[in-house]
N, C-alpha and C. Protein backbone atom coordinates (compact mmCIF):
# COMPACT_ATOMS: atom_id res chain seq x y z
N UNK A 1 0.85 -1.16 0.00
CA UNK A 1 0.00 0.00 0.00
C UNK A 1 0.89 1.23 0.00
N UNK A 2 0.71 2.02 -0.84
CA UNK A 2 1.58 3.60 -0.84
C UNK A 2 0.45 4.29 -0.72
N UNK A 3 1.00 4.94 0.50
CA UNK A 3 -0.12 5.82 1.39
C UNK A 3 0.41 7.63 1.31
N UNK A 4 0.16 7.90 0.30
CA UNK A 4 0.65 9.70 0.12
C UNK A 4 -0.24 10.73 0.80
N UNK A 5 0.26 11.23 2.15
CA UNK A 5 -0.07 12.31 2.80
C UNK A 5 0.44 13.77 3.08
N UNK A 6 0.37 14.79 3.32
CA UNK A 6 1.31 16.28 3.78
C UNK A 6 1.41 15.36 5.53
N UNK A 7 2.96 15.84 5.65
CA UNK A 7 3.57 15.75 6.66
C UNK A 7 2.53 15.94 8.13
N UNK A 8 2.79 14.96 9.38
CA UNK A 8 2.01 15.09 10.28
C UNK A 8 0.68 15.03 10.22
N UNK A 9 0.54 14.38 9.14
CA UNK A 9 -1.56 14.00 8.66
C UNK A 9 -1.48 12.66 9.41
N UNK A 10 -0.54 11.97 10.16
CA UNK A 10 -1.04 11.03 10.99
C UNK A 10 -0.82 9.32 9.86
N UNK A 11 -0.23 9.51 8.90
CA UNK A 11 -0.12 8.36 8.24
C UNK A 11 0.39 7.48 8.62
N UNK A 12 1.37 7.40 10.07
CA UNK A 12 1.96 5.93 10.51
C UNK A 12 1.27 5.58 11.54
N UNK A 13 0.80 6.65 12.23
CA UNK A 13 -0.61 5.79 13.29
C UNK A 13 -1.51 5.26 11.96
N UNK A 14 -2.02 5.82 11.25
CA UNK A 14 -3.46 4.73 10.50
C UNK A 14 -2.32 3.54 9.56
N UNK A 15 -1.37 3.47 9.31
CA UNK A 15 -0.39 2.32 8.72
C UNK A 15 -0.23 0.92 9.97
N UNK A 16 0.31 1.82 11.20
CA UNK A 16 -0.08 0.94 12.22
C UNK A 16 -1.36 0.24 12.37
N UNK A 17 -2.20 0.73 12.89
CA UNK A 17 -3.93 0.53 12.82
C UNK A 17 -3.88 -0.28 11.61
N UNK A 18 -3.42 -0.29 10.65
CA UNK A 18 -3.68 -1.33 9.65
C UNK A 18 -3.25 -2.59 9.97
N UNK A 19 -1.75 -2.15 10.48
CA UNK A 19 -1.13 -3.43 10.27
C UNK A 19 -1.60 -4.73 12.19
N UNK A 20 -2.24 -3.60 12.89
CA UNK A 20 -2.15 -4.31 13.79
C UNK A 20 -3.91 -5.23 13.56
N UNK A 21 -4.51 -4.60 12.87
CA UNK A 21 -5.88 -5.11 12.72
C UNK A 21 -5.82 -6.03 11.86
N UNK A 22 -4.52 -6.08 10.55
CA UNK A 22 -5.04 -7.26 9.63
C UNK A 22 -3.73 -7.77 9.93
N UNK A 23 -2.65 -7.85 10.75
CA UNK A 23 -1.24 -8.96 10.76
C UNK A 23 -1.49 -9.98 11.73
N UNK A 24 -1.50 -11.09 11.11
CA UNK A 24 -1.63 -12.55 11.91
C UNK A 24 -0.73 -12.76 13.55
N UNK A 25 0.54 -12.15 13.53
CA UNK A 25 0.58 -11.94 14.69
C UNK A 25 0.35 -11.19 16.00
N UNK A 26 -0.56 -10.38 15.28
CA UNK A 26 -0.96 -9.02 16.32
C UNK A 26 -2.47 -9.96 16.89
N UNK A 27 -2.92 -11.22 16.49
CA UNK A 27 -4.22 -11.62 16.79
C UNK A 27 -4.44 -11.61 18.25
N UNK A 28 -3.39 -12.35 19.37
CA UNK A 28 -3.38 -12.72 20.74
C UNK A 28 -3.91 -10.88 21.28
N UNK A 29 -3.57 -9.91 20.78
CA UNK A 29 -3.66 -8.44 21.22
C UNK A 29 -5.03 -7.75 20.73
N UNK A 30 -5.37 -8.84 19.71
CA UNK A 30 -6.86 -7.84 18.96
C UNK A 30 -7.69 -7.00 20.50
N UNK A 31 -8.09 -8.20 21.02
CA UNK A 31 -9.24 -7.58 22.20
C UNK A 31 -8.42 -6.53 22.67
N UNK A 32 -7.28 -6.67 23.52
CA UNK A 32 -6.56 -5.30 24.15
C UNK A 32 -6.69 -3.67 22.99
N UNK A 33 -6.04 -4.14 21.97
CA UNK A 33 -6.16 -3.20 20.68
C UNK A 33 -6.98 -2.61 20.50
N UNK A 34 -8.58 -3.28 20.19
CA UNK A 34 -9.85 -2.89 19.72
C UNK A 34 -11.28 -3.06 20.48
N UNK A 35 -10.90 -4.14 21.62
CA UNK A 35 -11.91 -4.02 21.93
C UNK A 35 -12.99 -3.21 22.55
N UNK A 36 -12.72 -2.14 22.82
CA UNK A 36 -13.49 -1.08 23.07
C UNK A 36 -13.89 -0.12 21.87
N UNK A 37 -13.57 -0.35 20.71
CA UNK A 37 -14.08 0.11 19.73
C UNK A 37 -15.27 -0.51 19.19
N UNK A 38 -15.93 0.10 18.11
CA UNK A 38 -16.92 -0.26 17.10
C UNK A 38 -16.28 -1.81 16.69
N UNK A 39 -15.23 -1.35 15.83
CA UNK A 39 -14.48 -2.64 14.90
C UNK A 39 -14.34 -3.83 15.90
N UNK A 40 -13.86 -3.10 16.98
CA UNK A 40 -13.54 -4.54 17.95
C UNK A 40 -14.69 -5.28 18.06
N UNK A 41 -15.36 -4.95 18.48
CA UNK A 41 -16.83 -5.30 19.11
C UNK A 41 -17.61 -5.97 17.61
N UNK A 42 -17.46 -5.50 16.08
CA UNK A 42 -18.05 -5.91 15.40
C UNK A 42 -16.95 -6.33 14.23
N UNK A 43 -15.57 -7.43 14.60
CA UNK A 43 -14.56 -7.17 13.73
C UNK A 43 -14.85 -8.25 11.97
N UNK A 44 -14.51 -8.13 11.35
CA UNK A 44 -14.37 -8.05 10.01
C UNK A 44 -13.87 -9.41 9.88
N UNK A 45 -14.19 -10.34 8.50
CA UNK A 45 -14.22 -11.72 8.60
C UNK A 45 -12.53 -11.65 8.07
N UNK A 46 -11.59 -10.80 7.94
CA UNK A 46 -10.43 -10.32 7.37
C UNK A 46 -9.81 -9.34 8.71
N UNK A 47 -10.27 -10.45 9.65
CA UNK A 47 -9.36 -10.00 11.48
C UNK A 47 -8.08 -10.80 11.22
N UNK A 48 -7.14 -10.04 11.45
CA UNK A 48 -5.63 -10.79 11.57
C UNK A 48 -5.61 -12.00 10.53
N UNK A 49 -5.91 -12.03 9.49
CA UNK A 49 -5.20 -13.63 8.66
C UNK A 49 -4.13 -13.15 8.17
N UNK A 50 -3.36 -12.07 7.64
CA UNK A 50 -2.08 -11.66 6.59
C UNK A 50 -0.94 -11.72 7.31
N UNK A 51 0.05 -12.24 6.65
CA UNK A 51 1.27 -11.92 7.34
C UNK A 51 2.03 -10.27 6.74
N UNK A 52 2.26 -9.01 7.51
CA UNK A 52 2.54 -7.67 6.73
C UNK A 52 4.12 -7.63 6.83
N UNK A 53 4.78 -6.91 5.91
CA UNK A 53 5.77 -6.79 5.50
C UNK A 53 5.85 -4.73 5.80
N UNK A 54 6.81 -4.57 6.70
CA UNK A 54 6.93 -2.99 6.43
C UNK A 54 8.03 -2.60 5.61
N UNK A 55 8.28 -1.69 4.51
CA UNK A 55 8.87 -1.09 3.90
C UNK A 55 9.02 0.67 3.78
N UNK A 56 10.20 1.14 4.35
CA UNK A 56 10.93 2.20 4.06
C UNK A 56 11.71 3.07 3.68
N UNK A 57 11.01 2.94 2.31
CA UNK A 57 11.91 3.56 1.21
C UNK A 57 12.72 4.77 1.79
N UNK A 58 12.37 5.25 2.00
CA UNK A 58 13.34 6.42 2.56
C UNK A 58 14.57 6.40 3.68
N UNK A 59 14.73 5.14 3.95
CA UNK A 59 16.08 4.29 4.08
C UNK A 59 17.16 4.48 3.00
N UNK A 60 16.38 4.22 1.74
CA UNK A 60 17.45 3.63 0.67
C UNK A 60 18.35 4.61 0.47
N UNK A 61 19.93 4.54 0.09
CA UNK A 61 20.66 5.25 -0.41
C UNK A 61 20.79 5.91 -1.60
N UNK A 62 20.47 7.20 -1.57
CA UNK A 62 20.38 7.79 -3.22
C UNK A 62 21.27 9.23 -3.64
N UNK A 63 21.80 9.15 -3.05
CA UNK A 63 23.34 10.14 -3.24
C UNK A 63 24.20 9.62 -4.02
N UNK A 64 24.59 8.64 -3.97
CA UNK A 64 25.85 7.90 -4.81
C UNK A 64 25.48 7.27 -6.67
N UNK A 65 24.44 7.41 -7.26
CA UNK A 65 24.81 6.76 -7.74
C UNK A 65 23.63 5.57 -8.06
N UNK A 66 23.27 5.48 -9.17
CA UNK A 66 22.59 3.94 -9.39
C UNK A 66 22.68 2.38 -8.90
N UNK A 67 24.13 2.02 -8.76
CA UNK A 67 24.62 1.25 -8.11
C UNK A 67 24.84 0.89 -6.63
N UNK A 68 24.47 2.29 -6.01
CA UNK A 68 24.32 2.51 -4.99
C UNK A 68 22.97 2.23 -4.44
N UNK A 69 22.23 2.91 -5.05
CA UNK A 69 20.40 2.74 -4.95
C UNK A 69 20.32 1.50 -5.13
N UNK A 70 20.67 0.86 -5.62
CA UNK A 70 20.90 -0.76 -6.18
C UNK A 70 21.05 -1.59 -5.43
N UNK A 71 21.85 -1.17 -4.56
CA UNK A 71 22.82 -2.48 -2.91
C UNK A 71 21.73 -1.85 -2.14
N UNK A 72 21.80 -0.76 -1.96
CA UNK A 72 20.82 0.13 -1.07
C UNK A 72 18.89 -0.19 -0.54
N UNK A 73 18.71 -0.74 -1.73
CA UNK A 73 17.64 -0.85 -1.68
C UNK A 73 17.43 -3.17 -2.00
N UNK A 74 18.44 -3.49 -2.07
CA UNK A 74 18.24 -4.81 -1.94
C UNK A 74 18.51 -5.20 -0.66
N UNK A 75 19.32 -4.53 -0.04
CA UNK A 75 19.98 -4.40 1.51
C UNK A 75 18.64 -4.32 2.21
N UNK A 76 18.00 -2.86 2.27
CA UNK A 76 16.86 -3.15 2.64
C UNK A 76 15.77 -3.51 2.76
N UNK A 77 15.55 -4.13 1.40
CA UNK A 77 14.15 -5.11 0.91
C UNK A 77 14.35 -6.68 1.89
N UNK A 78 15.89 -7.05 1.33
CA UNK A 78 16.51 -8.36 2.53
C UNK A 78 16.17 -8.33 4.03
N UNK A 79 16.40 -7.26 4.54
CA UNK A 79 16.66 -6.73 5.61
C UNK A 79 15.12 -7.18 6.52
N UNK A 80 14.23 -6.33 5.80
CA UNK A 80 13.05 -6.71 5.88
C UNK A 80 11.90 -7.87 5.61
N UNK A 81 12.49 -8.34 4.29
CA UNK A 81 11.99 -9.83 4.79
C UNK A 81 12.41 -11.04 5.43
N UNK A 82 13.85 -10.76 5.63
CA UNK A 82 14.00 -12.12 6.94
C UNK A 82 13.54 -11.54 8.47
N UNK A 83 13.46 -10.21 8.52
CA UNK A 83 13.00 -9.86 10.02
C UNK A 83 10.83 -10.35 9.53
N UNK A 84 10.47 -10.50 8.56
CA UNK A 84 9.19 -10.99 8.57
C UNK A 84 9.40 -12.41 8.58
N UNK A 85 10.63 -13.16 8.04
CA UNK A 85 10.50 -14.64 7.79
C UNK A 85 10.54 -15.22 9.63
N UNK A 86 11.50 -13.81 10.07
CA UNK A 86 11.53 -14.28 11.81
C UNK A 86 10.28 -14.35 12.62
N UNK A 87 9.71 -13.07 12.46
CA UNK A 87 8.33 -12.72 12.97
C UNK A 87 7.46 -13.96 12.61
N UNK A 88 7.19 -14.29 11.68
CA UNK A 88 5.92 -15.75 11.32
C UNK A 88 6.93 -16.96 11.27
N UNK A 89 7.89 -17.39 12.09
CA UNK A 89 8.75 -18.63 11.93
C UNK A 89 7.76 -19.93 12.41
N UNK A 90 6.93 -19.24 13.35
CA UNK A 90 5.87 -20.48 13.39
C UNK A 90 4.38 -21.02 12.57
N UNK A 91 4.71 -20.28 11.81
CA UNK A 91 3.59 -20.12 10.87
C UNK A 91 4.12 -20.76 9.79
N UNK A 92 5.68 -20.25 9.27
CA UNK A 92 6.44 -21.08 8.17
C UNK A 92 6.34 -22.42 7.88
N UNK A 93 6.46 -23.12 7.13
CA UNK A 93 6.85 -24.64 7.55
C UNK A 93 8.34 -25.11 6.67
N UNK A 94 8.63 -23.57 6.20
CA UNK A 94 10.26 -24.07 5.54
C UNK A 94 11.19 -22.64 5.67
N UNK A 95 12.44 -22.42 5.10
CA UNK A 95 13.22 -21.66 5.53
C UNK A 95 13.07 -20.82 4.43
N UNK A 96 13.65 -19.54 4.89
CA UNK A 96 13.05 -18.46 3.62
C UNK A 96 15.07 -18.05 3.22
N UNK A 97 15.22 -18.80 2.35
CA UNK A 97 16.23 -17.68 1.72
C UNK A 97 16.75 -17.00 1.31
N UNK A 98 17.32 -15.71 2.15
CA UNK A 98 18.27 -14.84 1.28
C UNK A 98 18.86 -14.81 0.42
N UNK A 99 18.59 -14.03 -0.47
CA UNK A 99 19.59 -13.35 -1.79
C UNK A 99 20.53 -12.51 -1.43
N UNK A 100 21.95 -12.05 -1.19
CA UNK A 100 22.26 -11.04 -1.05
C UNK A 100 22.34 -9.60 -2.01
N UNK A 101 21.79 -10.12 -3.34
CA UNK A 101 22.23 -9.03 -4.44
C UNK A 101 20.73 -9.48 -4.95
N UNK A 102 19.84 -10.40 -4.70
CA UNK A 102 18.66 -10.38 -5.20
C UNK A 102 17.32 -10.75 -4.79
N UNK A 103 17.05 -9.20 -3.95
CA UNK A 103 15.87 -8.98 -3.28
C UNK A 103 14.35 -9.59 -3.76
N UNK A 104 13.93 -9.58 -5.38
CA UNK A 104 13.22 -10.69 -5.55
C UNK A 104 13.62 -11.87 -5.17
N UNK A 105 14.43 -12.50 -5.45
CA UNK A 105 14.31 -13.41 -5.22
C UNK A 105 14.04 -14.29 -3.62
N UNK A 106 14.71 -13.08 -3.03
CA UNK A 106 14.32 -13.30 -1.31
C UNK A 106 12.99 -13.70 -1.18
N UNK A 107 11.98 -12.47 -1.73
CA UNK A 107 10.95 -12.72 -1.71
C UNK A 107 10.14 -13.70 -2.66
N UNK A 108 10.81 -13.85 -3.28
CA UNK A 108 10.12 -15.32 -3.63
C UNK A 108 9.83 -16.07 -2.92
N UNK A 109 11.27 -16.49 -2.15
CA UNK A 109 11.26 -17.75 -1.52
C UNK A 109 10.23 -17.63 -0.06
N UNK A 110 10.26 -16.19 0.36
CA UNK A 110 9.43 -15.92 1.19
C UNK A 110 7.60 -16.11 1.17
N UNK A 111 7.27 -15.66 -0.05
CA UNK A 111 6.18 -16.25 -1.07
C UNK A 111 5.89 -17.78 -0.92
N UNK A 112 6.96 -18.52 -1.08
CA UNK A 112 6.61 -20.32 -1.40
C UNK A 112 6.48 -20.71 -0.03
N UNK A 113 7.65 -20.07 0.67
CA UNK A 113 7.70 -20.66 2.19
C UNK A 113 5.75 -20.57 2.70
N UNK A 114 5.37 -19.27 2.71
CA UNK A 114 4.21 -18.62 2.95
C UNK A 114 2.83 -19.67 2.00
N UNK A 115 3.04 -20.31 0.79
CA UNK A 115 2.14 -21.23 0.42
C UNK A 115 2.45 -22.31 0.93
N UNK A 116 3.44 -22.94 0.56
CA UNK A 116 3.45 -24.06 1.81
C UNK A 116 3.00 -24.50 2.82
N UNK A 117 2.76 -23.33 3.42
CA UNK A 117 2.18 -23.45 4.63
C UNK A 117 0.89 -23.07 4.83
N UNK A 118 0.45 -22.77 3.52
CA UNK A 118 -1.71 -23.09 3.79
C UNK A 118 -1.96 -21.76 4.66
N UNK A 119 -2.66 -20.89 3.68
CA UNK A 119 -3.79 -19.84 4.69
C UNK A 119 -3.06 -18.61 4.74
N UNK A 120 -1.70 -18.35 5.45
CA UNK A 120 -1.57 -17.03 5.55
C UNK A 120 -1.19 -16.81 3.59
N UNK A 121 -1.26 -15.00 4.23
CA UNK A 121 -1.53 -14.30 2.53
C UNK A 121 -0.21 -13.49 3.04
N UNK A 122 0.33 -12.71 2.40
CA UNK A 122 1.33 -11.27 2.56
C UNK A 122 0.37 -10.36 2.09
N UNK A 123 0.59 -8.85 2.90
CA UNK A 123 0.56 -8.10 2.56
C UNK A 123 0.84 -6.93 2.74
């Protein structure tokens, strides 16, 4: 999801709120989270099943160079999906491997690991 707001419009509280209402491991917390809300009290047949992935482009390195943006942004695509392959390790039922120079392909394997194992979705 690319979520374009003016500065201080509150876009990582409602990114949060997303991710804690639809990420499979935030489920044990739903009631604490929501239950005093509307949603809590009436939640959505799409409560916690996804496993979420956060991405922050504005990490990446872009001063140097194409080649730079290049390591820069596979560095952190990697970065981020083995800290998700850690987060759902019990959900996995196989190992997700790293690419070091090829961030698809990380996520590929992160992808198969994730069918393999029946039910959860990414998102």
């Amino acid at each position: 999801m690319l979520f374009l707001r003016p500065r201080r419009f509150g876009k990582s509280l409602w990114l949060s709120t997303l991710e804690n209402y639809y990420d499979m491991a935030q489920a044990e917390r739903f009631e604490a989270l929501f239950g005093g809300l509307k949603i809590g009290q009436r939640p959505t047949a799409l409560r916690n099943p996804y496993l979420v992935m956060k991405w922050n482009f504005s990490v990446v390195e872009t001063l140097r160079g194409a080649e730079a943006i290049r390591r820069s942004l596979h560095n952190h695509l990697n970065v981020q999906i083995l800290a998700a392959a850690r987060k759902y390790r019990r959900w996995l039922k196989s190992e997700v491997a790293i690419a070091p120079d090829d961030a698809p392909a990380s996520l590929q394997s992160l992808l198969a690991a994730t069918a393999e194992s029946g039910g959860a979705s990414i998102c």
